[in-house]
N, C-alpha and C. Protein backbone atom coordinates (compact mmCIF):
# COMPACT_ATOMS: atom_id res chain seq x y z
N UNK A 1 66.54 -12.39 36.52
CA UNK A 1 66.19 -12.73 35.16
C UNK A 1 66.60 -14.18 34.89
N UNK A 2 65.99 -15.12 34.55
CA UNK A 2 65.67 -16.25 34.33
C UNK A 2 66.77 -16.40 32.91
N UNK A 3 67.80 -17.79 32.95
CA UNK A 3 68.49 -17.97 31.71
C UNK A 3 68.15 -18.15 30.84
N UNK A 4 68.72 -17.63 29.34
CA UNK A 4 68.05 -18.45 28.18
C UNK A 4 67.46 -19.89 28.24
N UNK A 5 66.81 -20.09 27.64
CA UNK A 5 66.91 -21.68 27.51
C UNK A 5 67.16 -22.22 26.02
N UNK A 6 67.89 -22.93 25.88
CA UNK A 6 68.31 -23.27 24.75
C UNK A 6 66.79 -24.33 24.34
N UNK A 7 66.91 -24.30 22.70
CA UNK A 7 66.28 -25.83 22.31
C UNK A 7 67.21 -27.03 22.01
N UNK A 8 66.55 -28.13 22.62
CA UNK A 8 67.46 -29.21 22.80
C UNK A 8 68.05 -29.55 21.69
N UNK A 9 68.79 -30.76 22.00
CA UNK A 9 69.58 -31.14 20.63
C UNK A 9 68.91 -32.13 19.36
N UNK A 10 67.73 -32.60 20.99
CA UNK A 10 66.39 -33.56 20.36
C UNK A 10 65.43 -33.19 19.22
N UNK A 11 64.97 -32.30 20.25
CA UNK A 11 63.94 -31.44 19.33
C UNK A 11 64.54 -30.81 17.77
N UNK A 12 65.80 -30.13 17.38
CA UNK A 12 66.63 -30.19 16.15
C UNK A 12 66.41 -31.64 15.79
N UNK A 13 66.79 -32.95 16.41
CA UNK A 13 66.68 -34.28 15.38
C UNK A 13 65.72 -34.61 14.93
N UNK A 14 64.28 -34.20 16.07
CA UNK A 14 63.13 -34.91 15.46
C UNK A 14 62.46 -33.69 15.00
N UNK A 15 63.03 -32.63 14.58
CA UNK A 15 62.49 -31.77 13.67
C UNK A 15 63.34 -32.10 12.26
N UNK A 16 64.41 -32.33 12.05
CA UNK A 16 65.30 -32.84 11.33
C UNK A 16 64.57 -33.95 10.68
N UNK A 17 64.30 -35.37 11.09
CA UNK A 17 63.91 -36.48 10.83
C UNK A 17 62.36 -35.68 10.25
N UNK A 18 61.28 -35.32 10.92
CA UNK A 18 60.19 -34.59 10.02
C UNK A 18 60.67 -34.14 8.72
N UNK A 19 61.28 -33.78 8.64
CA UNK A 19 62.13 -32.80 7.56
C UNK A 19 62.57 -33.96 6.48
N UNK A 20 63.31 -34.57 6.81
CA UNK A 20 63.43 -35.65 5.73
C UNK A 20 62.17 -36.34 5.18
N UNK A 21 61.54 -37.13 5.93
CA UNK A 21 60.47 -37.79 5.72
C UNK A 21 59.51 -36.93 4.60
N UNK A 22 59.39 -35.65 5.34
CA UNK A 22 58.47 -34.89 4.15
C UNK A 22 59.29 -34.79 2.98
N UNK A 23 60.83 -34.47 2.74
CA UNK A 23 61.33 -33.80 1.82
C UNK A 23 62.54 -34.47 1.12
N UNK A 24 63.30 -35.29 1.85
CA UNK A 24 64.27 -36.08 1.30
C UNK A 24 65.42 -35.23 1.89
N UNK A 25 66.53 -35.59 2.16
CA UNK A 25 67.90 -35.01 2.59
C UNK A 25 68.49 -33.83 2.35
N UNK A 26 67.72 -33.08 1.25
CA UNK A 26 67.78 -31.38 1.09
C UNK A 26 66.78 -31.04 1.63
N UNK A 27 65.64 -31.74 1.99
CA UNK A 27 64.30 -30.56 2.83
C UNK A 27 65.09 -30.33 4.42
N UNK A 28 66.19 -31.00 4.74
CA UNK A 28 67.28 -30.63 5.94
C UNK A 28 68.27 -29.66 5.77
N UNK A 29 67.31 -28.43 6.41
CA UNK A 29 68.53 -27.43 6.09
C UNK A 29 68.26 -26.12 7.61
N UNK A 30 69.26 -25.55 7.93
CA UNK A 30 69.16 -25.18 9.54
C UNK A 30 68.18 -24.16 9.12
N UNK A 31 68.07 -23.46 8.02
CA UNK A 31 67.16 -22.44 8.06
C UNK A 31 66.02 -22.66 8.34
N UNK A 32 65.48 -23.40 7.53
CA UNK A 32 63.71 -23.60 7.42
C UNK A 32 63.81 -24.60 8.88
N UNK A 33 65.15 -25.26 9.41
CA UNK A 33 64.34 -25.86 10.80
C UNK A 33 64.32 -25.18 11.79
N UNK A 34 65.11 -24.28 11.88
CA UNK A 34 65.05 -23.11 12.85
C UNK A 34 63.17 -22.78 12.77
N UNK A 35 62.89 -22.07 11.84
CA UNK A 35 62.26 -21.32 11.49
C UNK A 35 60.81 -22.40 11.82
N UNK A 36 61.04 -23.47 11.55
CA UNK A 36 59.54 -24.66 12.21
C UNK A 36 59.91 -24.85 13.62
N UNK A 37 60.71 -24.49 14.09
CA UNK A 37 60.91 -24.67 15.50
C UNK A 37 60.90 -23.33 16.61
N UNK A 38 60.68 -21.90 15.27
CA UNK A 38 60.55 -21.06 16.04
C UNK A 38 61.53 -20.43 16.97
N UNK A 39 62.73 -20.69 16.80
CA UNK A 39 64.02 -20.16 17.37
C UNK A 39 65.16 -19.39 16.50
N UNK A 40 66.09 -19.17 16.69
CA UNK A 40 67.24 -18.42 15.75
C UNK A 40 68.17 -19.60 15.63
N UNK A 41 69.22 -19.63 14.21
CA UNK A 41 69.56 -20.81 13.90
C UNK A 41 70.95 -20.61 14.84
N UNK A 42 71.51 -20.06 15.59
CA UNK A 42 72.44 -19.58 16.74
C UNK A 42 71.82 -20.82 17.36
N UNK A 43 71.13 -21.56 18.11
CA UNK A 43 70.81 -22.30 18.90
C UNK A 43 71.63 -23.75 17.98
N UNK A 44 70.98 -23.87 17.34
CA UNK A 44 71.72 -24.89 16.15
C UNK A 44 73.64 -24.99 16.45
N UNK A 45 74.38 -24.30 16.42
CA UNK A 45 75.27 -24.40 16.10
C UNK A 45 75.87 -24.84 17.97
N UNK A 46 75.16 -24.61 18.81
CA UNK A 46 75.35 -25.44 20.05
C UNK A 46 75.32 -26.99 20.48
N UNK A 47 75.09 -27.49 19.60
CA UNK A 47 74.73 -28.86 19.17
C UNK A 47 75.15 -29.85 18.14
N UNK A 48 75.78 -29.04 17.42
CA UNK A 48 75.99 -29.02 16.25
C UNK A 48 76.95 -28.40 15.81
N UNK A 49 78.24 -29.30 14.70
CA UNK A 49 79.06 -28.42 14.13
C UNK A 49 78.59 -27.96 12.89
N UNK A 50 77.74 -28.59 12.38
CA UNK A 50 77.61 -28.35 11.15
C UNK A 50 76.79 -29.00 10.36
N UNK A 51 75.60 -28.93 9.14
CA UNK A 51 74.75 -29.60 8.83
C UNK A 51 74.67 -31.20 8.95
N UNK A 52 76.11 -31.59 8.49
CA UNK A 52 76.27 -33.01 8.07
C UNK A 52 76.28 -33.54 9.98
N UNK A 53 76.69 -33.09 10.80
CA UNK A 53 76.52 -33.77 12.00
C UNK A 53 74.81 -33.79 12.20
N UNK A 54 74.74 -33.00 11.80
CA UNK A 54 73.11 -33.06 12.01
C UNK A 54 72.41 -34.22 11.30
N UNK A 55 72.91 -34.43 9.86
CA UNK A 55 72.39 -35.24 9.21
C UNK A 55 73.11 -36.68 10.00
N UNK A 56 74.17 -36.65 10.30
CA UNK A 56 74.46 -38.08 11.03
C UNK A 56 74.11 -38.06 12.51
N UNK A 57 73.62 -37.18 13.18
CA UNK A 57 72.82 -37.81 14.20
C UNK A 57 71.23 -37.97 14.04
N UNK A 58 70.51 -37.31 12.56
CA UNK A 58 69.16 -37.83 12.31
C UNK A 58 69.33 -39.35 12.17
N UNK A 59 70.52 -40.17 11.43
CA UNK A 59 70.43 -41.25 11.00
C UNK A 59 70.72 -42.01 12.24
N UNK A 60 71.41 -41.63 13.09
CA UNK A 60 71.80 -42.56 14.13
C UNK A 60 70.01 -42.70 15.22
N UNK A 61 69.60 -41.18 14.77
CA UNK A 61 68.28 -41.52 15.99
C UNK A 61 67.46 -42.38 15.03
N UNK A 62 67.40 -42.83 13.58
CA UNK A 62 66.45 -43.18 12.66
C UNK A 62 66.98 -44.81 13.33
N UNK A 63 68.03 -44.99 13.11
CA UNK A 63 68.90 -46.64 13.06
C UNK A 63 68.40 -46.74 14.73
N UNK A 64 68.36 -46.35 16.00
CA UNK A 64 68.11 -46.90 16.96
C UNK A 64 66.49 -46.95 17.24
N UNK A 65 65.76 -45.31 16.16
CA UNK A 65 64.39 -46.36 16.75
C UNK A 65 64.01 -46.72 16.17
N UNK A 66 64.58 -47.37 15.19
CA UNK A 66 63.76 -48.42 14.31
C UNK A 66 64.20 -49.77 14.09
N UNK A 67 65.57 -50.13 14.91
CA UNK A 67 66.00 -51.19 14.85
C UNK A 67 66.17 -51.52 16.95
N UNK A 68 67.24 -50.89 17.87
CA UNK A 68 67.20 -51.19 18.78
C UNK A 68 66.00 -51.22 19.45
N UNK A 69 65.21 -49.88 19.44
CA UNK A 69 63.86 -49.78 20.24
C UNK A 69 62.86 -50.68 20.15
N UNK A 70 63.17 -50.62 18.50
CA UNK A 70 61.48 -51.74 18.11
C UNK A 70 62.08 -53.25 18.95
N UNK A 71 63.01 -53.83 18.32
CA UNK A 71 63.63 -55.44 18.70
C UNK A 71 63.40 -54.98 20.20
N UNK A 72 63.67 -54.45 21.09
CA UNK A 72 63.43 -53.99 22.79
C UNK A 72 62.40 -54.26 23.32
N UNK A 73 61.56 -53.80 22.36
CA UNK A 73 59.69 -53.56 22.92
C UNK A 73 59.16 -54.73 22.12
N UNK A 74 60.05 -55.22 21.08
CA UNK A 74 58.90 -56.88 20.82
C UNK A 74 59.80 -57.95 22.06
N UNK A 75 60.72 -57.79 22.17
CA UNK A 75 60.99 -58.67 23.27
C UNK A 75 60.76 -58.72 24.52
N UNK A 76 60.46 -57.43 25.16
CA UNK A 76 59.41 -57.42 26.10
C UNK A 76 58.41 -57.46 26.39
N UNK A 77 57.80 -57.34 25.08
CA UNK A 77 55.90 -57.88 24.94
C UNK A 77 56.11 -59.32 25.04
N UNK A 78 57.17 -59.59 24.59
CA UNK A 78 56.72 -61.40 24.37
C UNK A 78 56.06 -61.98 23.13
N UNK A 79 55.40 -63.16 23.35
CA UNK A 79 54.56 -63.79 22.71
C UNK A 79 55.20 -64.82 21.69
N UNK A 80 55.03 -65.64 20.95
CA UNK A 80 55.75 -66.63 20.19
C UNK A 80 56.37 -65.85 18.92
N UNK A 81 57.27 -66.82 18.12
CA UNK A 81 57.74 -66.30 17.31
C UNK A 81 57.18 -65.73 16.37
N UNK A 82 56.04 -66.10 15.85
CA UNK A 82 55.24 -65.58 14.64
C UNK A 82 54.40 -63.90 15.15
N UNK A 83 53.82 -64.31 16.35
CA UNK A 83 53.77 -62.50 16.98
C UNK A 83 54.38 -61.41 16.74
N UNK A 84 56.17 -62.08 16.95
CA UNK A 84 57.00 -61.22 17.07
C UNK A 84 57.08 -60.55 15.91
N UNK A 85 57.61 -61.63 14.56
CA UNK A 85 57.32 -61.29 13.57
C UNK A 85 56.71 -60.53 12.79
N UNK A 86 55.32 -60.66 13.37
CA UNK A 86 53.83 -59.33 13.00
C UNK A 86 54.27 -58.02 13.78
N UNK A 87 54.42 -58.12 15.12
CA UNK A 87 54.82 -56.72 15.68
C UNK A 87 56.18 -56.28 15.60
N UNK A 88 57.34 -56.88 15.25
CA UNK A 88 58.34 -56.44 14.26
C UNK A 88 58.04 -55.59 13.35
N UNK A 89 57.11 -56.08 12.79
CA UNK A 89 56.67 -55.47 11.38
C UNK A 89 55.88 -53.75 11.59
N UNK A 90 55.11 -54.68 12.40
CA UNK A 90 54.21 -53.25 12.65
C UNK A 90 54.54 -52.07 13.58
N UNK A 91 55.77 -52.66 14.38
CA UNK A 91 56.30 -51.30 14.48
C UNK A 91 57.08 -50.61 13.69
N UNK A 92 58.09 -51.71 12.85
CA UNK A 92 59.49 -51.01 12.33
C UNK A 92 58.27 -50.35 10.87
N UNK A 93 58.15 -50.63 10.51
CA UNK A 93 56.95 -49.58 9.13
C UNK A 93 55.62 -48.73 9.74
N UNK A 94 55.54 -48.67 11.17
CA UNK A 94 54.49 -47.71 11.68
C UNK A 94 54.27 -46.48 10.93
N UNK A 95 53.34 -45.67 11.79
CA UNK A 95 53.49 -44.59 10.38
C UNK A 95 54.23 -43.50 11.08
N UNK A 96 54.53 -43.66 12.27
CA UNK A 96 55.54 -42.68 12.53
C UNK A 96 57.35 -43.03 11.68
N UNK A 97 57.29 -44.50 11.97
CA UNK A 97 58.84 -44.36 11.49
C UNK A 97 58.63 -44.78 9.61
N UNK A 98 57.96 -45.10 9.21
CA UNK A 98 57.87 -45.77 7.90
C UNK A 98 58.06 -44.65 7.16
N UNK A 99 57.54 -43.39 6.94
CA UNK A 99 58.13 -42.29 6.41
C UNK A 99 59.83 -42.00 6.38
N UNK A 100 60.39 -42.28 7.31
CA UNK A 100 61.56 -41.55 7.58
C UNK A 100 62.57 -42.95 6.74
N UNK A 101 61.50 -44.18 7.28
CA UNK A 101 62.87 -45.50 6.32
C UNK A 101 62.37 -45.25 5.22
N UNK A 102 61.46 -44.82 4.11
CA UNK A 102 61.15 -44.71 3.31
C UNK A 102 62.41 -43.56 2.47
N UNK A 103 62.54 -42.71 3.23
CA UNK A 103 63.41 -41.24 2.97
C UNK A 103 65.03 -41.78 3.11
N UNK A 104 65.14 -42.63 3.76
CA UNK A 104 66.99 -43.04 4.06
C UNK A 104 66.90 -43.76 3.16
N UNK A 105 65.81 -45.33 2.29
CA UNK A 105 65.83 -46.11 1.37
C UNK A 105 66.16 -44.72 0.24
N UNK A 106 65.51 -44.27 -0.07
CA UNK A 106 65.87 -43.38 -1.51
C UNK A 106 66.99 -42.58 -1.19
N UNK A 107 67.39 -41.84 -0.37
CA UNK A 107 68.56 -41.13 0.01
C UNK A 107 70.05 -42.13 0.19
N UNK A 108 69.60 -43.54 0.32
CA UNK A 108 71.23 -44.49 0.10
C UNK A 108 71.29 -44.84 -1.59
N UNK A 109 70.09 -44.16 -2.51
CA UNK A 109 70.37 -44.86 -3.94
C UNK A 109 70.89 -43.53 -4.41
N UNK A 110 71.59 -42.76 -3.34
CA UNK A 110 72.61 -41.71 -3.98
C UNK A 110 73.85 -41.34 -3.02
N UNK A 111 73.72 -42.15 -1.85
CA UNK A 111 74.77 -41.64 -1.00
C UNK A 111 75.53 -43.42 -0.56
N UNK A 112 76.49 -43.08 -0.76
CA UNK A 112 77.76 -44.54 -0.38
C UNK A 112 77.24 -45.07 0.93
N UNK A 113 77.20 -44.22 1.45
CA UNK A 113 77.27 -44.45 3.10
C UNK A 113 76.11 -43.99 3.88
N UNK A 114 75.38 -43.46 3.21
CA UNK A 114 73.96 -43.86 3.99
C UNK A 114 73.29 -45.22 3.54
N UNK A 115 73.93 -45.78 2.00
CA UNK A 115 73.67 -47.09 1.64
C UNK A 115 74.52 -47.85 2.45
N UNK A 116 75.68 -47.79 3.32
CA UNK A 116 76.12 -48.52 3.96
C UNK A 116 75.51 -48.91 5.85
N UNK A 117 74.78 -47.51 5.69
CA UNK A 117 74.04 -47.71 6.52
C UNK A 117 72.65 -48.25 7.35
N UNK A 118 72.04 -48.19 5.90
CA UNK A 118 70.43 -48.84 5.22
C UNK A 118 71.29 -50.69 5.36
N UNK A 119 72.56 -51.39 4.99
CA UNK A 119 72.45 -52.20 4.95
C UNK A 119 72.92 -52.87 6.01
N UNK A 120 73.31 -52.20 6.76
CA UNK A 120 73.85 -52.68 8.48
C UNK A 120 72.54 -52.92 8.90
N UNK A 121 71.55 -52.04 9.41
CA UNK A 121 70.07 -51.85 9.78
C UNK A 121 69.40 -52.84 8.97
N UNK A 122 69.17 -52.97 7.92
CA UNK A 122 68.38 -53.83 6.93
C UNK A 122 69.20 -55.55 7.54
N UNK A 123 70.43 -55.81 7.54
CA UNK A 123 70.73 -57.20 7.66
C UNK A 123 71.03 -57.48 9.62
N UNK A 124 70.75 -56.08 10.09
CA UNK A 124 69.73 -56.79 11.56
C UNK A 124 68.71 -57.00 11.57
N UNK A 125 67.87 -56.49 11.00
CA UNK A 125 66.54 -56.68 10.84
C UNK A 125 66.15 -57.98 10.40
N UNK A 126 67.16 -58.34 9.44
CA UNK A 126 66.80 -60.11 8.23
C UNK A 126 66.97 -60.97 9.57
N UNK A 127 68.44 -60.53 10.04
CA UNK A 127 69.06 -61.42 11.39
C UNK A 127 67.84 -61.91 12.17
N UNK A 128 67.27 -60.81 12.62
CA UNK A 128 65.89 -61.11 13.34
C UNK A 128 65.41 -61.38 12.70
N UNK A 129 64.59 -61.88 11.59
CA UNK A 129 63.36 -62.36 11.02
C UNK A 129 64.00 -63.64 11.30
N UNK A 130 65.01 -64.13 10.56
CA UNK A 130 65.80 -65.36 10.63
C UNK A 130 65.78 -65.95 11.77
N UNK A 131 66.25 -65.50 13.04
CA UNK A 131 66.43 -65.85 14.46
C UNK A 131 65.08 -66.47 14.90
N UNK A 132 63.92 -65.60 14.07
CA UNK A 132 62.24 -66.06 14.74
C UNK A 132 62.31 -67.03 14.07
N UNK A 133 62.14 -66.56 12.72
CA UNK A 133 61.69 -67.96 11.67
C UNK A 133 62.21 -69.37 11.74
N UNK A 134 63.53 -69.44 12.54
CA UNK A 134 64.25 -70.44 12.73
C UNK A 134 63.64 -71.58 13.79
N UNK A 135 62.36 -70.57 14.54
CA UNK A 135 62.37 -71.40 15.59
C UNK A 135 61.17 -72.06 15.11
N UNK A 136 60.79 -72.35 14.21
CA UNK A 136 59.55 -73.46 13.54
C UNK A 136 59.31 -73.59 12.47
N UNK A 137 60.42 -73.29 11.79
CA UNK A 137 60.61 -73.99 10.61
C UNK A 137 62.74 -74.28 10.33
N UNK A 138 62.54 -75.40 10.44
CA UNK A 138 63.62 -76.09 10.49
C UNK A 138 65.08 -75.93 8.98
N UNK A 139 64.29 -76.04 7.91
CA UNK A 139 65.43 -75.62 6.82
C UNK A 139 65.60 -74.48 6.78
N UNK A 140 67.10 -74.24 6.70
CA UNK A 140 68.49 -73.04 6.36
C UNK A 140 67.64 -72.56 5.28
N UNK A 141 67.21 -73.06 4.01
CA UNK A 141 66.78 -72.54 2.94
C UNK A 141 65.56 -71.95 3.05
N UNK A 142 64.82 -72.76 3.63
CA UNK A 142 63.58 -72.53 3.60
C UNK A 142 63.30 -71.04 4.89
N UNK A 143 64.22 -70.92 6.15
CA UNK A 143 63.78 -69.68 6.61
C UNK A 143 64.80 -68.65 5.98
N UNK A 144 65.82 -68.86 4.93
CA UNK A 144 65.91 -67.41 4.74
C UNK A 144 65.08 -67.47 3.31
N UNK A 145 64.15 -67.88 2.89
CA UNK A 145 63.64 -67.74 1.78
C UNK A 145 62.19 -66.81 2.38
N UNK A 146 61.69 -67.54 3.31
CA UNK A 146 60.95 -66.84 4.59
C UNK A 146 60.96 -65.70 5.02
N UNK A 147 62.24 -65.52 5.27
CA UNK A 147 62.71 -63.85 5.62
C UNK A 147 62.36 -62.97 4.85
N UNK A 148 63.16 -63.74 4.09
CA UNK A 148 63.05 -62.53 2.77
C UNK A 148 61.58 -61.97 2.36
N UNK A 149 60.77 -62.80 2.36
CA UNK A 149 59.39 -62.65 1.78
C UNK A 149 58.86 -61.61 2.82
N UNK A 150 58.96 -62.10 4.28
CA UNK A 150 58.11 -61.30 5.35
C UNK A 150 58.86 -60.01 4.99
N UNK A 151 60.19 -59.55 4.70
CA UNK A 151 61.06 -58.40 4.87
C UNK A 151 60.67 -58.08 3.40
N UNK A 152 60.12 -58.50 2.33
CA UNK A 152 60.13 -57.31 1.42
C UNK A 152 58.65 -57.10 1.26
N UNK A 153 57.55 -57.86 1.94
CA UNK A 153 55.88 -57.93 2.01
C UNK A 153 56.03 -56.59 3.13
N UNK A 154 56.93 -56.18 3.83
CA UNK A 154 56.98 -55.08 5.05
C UNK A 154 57.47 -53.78 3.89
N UNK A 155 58.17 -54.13 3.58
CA UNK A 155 59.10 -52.84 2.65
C UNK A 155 58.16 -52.09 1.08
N UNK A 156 57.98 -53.74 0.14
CA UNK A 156 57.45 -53.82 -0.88
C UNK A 156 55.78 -53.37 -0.90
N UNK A 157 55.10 -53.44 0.27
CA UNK A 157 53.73 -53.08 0.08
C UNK A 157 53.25 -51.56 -0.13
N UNK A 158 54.47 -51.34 -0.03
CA UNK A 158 54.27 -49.79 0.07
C UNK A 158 54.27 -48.95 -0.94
N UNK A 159 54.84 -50.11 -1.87
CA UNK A 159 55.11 -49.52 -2.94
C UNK A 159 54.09 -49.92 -4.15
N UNK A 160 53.03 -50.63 -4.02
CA UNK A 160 52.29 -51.29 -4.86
C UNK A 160 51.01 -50.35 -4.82
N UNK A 161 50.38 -50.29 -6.07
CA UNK A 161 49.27 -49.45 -6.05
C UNK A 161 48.27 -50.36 -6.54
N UNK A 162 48.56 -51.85 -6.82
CA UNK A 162 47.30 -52.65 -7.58
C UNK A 162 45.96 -52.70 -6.16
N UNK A 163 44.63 -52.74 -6.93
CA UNK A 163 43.93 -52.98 -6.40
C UNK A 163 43.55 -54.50 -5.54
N UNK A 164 42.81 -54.77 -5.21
CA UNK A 164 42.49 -56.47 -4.51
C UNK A 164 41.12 -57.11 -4.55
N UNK A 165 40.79 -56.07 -5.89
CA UNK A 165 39.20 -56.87 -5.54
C UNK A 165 38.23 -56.45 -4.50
N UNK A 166 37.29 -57.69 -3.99
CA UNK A 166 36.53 -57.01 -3.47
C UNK A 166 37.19 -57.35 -1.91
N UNK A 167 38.37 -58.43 -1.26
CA UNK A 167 39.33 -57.91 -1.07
C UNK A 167 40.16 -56.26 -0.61
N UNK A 168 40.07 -56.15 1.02
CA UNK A 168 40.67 -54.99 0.89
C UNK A 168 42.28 -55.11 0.90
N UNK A 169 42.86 -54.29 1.11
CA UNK A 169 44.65 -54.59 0.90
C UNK A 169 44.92 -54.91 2.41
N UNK A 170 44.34 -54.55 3.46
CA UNK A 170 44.80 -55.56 4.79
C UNK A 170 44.82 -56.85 4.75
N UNK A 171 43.67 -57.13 4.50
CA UNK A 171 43.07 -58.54 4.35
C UNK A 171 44.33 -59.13 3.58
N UNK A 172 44.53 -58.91 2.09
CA UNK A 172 45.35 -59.23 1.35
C UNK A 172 46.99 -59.36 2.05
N UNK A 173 47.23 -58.38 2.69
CA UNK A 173 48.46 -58.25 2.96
C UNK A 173 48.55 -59.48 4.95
N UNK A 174 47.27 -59.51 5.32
CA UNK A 174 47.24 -60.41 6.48
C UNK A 174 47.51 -61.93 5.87
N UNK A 175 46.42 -62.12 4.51
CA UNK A 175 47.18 -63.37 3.76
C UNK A 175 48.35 -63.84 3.52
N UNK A 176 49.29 -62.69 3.30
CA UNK A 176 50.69 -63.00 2.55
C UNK A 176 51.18 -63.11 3.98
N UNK A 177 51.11 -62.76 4.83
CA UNK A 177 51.81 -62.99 5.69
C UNK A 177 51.24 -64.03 6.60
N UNK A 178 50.31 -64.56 6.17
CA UNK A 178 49.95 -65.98 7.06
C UNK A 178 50.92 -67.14 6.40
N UNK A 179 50.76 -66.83 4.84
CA UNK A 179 51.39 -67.87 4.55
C UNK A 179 52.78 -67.96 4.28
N UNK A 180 53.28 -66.51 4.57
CA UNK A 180 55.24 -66.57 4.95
C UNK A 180 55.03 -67.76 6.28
N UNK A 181 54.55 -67.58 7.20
CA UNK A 181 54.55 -67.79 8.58
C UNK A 181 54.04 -68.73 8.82
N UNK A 182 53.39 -69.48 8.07
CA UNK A 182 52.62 -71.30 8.24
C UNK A 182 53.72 -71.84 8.55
């Protein structure tokens, strides 16, 4: 007879991380993830001491792939600084991870320390915009004024519902970011 097999500790995070994204930091709860994962919540507690470890290793897998992985894979694609910049972007707000930073942004405007965590992640992220932007455009002022723009045109678009005319919102949003990046 063949051993149990447990479900990994993975599959709990990135059922976990689903879970937030759809629901916010209470749609994380062992019952209902058991129950989308089709196992008994006994598997859970092998992995796990207890909800809140769960909730701090969703955030630790949220903080590495959206800050180590992405910075990894634009630096191994290459390409000049302003590239990087665009595929910075377009991975760290993809639509796989942009849900889940969307869910830790509203979940740190009630928790100390997941806000302490949103701002560790958030001021590597500036670090890098800064580090690119630095390399062709020469004023202190002028690239973190730069940063800032590309980092809240990534964050802030998401949140805007105005229309653009005849103008679609790519187009619009490829503008704003040509001219962070001139």
């Amino acid at each position: 007879m063949p051993a149990p097999t447990r479900t990994p500790r993975t599959t709990w995070i990135d059922e976990g991380l689903r879970a937030l994204a759809a629901g916010g930091p209470d749609a994380v709860r062992i019952e209902p993830l058991a129950r989308a994962l089709g196992v008994t919540r006994g598997g859970f507690y092998w992995h796990f001491k207890d909800r809140r470890a769960l909730l701090d290793a969703i955030l630790d897998a949220w903080e590495r792939r959206s800050t180590d992985e992405v910075l990894e894979r634009v630096e191994r694609e290459g390409g000049d600084a302003r590239d990087k910049v665009r595929r910075a972007g377009a991975l760290t707000f993809s639509r796989d991870l942009l849900p889940i930073d969307l869910a830790v942004r509203d979940w740190a405007r009630r928790d100390k320390a997941v806000a302490r965590r949103l701002r560790r992640v958030d001021n590597r992220r500036i670090a890098y915009l800064r580090s690119l932007i630095g390399t062709f455009c020469p004023d202190p002022d002028e690239v973190e004024g730069r940063s800032m723009l590309a980092f809240s045109l990534a964050i802030g678009n998401h949140f805007i519902a105005a229309e653009h005319g005849a103008r679609g919102r790519a187009q619009v949003l490829d503008l704003a970011i040509e001219r962070v990046l001139a």
